[in-house]
C-alpha atoms as a PDB file:
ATOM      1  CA  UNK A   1     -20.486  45.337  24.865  1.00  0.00           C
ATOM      2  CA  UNK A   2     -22.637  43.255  22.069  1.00  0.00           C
ATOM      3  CA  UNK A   3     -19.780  41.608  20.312  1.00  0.00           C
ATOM      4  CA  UNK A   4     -17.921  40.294  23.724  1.00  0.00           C
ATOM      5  CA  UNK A   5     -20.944  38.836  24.796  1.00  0.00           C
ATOM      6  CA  UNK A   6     -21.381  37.595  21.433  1.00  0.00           C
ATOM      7  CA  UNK A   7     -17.761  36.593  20.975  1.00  0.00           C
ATOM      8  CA  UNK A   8     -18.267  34.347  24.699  1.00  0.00           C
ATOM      9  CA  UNK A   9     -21.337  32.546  23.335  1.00  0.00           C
ATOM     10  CA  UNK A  10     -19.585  31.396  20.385  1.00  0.00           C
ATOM     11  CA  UNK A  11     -16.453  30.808  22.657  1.00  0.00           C
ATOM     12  CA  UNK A  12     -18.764  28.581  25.335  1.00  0.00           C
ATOM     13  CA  UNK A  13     -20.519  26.863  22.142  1.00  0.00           C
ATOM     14  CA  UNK A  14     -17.334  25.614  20.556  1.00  0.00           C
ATOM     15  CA  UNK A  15     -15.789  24.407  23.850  1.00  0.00           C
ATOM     16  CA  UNK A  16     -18.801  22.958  24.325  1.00  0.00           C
ATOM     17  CA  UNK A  17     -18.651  21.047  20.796  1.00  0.00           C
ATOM     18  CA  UNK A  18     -14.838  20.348  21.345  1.00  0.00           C
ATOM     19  CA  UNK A  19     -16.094  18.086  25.087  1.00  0.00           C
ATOM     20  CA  UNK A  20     -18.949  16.362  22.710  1.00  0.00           C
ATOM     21  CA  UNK A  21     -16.294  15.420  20.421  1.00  0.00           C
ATOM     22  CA  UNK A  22     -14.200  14.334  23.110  1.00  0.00           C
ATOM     23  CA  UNK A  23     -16.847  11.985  24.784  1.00  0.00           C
ATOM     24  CA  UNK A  24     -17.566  10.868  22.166  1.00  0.00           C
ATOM     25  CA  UNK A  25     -14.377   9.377  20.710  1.00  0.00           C
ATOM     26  CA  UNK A  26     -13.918   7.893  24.769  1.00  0.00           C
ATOM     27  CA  UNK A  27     -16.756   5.853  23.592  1.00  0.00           C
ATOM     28  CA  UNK A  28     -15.158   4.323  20.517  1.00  0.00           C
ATOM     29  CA  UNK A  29     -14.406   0.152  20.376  1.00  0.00           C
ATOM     30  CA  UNK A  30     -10.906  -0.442  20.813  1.00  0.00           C
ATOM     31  CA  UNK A  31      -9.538  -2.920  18.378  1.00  0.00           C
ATOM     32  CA  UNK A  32      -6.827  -5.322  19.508  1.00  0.00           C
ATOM     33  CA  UNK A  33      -4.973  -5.993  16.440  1.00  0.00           C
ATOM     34  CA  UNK A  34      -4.808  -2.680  14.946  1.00  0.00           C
ATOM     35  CA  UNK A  35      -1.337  -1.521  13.949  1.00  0.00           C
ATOM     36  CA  UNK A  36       0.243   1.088  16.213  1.00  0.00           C
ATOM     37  CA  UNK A  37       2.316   4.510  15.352  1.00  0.00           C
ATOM     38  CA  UNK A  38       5.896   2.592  13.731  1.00  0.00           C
ATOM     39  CA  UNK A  39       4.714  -0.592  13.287  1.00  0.00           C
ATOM     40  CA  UNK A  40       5.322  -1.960   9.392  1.00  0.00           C
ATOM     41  CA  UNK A  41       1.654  -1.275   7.279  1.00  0.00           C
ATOM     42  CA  UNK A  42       0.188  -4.988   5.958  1.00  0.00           C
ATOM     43  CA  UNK A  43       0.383  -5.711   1.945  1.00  0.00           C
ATOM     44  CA  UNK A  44      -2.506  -4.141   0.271  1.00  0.00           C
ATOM     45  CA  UNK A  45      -3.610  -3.055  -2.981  1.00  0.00           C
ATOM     46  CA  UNK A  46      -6.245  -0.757  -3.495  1.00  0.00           C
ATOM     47  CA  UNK A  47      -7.694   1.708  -6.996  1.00  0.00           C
ATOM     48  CA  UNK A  48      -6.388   4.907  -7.617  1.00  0.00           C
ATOM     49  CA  UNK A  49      -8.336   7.558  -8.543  1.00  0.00           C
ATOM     50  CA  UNK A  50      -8.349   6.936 -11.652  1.00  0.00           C
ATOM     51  CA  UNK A  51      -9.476   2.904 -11.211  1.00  0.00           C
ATOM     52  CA  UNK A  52      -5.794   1.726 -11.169  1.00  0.00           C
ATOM     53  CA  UNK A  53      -5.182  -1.098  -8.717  1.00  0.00           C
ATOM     54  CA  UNK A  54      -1.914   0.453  -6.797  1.00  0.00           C
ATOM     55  CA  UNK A  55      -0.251  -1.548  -4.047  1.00  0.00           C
ATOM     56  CA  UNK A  56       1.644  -0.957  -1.444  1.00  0.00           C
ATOM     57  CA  UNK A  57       5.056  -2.958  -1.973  1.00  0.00           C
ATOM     58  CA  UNK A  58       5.054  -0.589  -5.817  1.00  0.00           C
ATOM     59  CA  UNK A  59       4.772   2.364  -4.086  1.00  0.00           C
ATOM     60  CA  UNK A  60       7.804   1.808  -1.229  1.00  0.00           C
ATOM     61  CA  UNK A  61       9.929   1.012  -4.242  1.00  0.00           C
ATOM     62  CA  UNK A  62      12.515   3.309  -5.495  1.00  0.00           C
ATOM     63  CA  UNK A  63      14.589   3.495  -8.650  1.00  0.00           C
ATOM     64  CA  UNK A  64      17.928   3.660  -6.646  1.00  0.00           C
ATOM     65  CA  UNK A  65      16.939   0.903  -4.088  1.00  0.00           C
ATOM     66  CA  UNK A  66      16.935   2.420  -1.014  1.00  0.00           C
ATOM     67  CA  UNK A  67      13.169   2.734  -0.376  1.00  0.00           C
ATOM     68  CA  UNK A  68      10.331   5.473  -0.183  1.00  0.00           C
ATOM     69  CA  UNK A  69       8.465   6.993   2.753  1.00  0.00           C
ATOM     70  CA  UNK A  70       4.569   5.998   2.109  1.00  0.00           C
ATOM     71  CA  UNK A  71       2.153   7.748   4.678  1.00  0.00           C
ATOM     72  CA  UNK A  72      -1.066   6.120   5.305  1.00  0.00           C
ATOM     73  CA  UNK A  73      -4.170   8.347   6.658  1.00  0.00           C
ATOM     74  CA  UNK A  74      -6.756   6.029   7.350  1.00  0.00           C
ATOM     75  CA  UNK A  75      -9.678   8.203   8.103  1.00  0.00           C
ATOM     76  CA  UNK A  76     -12.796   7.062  10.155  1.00  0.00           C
ATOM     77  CA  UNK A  77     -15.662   9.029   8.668  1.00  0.00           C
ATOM     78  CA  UNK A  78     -17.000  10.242   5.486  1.00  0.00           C
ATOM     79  CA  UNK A  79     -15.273  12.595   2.514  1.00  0.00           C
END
């Protein structure tokens, strides 16, 4: 009987993280001129990992000239 009353209180608490989370992103600033799901990514050029500037127009190129798939992840937070 332990462990399912357990097993609800870490049920209720990570529900109850998950509606934090939630209210929390409701309460983010909406930018107007930020691109949309399909809409062609801006130049840029940014370093590697190793330091090597890398930019975007090199890395949709393709030997055979039909053009790569790039994905971008732009991530809001921390590493």
């Amino acid at each position: 009987m332990q462990t399912w009353v357990k097993r609800r209180g870490v049920a209720f608490a990570v529900l109850m993280g998950v509606l934090v989370m939630v209210a929390a992103a409701q309460q983010l600033p909406r930018s107007a001129n930020a691109p949309k799901v399909g809409d062609q990514a801006p130049e840029f050029t940014l370093p590697d990992t190793d330091g090597n500037l890398v930019q975007l127009s090199d890395l949709l190129k393709a030997s055979d000239g039909r053009g790569r798939w790039v994905l971008l992840v732009f991530y809001r937070g921390y590493w």
